[in-house]
Protein backbone atom coordinates (compact mmCIF):
# COMPACT_ATOMS: atom_id res chain seq x y z
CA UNK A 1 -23.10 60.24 23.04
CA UNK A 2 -22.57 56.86 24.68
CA UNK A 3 -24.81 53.81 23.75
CA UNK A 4 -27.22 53.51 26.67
CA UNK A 5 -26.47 49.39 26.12
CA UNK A 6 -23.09 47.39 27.07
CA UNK A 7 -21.70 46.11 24.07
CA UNK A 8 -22.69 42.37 24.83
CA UNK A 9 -26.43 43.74 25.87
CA UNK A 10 -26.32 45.42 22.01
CA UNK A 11 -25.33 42.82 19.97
CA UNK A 12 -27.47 40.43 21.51
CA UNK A 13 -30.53 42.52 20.70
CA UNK A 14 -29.70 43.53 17.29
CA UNK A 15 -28.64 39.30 16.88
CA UNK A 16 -32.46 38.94 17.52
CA UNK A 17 -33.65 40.85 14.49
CA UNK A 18 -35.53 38.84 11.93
CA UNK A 19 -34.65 39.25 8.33
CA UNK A 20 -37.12 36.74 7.41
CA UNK A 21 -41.00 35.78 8.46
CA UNK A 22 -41.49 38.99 10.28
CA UNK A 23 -44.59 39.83 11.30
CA UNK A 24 -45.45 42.36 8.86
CA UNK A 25 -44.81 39.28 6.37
CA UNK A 26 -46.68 37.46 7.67
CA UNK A 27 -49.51 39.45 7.39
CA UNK A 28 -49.32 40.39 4.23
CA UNK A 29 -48.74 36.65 2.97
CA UNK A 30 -52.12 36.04 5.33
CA UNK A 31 -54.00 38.53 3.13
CA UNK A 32 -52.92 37.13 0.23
CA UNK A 33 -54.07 33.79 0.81
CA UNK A 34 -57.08 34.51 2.06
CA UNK A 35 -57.39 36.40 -0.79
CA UNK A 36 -57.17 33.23 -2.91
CA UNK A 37 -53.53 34.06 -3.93
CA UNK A 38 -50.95 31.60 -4.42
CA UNK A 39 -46.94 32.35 -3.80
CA UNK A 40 -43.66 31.83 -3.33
CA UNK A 41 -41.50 33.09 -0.34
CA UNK A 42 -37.83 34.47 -0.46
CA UNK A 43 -37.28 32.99 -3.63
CA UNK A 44 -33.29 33.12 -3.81
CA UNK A 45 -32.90 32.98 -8.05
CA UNK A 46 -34.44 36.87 -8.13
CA UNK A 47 -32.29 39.46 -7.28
CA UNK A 48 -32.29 40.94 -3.85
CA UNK A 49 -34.46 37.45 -2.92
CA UNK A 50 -38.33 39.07 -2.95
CA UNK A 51 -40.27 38.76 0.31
CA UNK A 52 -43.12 37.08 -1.61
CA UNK A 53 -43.31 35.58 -5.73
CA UNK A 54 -46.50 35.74 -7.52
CA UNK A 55 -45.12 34.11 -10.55
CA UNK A 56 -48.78 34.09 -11.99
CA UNK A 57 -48.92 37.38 -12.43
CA UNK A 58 -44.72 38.04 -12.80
CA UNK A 59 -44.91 40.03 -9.61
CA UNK A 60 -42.91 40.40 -6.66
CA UNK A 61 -43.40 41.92 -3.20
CA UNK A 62 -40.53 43.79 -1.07
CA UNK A 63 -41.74 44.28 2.52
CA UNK A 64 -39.28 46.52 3.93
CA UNK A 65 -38.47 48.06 7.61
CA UNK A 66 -38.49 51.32 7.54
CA UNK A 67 -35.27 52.00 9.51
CA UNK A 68 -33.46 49.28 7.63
CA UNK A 69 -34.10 50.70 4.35
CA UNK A 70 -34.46 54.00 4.92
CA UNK A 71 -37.99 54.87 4.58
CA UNK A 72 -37.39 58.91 4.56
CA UNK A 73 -40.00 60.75 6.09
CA UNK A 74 -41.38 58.23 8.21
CA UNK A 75 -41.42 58.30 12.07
CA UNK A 76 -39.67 54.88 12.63
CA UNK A 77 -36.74 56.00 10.50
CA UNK A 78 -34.44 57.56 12.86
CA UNK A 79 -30.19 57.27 13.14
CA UNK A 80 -28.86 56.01 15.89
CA UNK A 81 -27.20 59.09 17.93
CA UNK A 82 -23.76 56.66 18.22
CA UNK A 83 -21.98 55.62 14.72
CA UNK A 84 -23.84 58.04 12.41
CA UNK A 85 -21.48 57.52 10.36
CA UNK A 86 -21.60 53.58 10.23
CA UNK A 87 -25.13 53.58 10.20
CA UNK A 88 -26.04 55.98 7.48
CA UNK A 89 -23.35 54.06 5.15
CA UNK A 90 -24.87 51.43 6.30
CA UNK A 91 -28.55 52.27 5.35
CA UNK A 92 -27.55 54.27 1.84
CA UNK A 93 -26.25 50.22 0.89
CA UNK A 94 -29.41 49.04 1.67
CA UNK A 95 -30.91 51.79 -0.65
CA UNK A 96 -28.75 51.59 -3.26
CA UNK A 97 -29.05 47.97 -3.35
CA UNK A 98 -32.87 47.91 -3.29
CA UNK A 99 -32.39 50.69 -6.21
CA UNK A 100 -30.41 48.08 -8.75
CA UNK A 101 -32.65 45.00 -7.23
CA UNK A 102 -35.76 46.40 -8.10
CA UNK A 103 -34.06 47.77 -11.35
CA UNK A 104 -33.24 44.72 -12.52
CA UNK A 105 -36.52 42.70 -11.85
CA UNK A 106 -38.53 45.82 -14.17
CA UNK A 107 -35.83 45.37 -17.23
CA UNK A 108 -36.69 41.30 -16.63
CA UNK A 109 -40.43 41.98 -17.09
CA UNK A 110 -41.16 41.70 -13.07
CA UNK A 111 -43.90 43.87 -11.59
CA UNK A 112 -42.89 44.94 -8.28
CA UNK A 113 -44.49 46.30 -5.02
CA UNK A 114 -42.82 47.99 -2.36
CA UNK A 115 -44.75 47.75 1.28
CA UNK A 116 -43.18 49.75 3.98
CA UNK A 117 -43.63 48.67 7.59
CA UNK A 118 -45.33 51.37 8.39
CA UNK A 119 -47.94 51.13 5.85
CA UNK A 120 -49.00 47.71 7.80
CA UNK A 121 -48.53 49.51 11.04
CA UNK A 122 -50.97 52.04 9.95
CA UNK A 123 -53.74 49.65 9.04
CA UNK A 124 -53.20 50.49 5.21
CA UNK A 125 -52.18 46.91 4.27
CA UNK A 126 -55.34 46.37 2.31
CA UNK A 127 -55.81 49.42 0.63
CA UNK A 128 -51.92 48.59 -0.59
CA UNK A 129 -52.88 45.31 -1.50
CA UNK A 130 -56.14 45.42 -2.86
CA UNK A 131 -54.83 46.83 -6.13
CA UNK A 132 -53.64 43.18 -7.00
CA UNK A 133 -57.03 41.78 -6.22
CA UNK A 134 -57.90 42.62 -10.24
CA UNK A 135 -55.12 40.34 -11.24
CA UNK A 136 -57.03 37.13 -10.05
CA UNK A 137 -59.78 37.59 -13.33
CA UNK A 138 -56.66 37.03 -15.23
C-alpha cells in the first residue's frame, strides 16, 4: 500500500515531531511543581537521558509515546501499513533500548517510573503520580 503523503509532504511532518518538551511533559513536570517537587530535565549523564530527575528521592521519570516505544495494547500504537518492516525494527530498538536504560538506572540504585502517553491522555496522570506525593515527608 502506497503512503497517502509525497515523500517531501512525509518527511516534513515526521521532521516536526518533538523528542523533547512535549506536551505530555509538560504536564507532568506542571504537576510536579505544583506539587512542591523540585527536578531536573533530560539530564544527559543517565542513561537513555530521563524525561525528568528527582535526584532527592534517586528517581527518574520516562514519559514515553506510545507508538514510539511500543506501548502494546494500546490504541495509539499502530504500524504504519508502508515499511512494516522498517518500522517494527525500528520500534523493537526503541524497546530494547528502554529495556537496558531502565536496567541500568535499577542496578545504579535509581527508582524509575514509566508514564505512557496515553495514561495522560486518559486523565490518569495523577493517579500515576500521586504515588510519589509520600516521598516529599522524606
Amino acid at each position: 500500500m502506497a503512503d497517502v503523503h509525497d515523500t517531501k509532504t512525509r518527511s516534513y511532518n515526521m521532521s516536526q515531531i518533538k523528542g523533547k518538551n512535549t506536551k505530555p511533559e509538560i504536564l507532568v513536570r506542571k504537576f510536579l511543581f505544583g506539587n512542591g517537587f523540585r527536578y531536573r530535565i533530560h539530564e544527559k549523564k543517565l542513561p537513555g537521558k530521563p524525561d525528568i530527575v528527582l535526584p532527592k528521592f534517586k528517581t527518574v521519570i520516562f514519559i514515553n509515546g506510545c507508538f514510539w516505544h511500543g506501548h502494546i495494547s494500546c490504541k495509539d500504537f499502530i504500524l504504519p501499513k508502508t515499511r512494516r518492516e522498517w518500522w517494527t525494527n525500528k520500534i523493537n530498538i526503541n524497546i530494547n533500548n528502554d529495556v537496558k536504560n531502565v536496567l541500568t538506572l535499577e542496578q545504579n540504585g535509581w527508582n524509575v517510573i514509566t508514564i505512557w502517553g496515553c495514561e495522560i491522555k486518559a486523565g490518569l496522570i495523577e493517579t500515576k503520580l500521586k504515588d510519589l506525593l509520600p516521598l516529599k515527608s522524606i
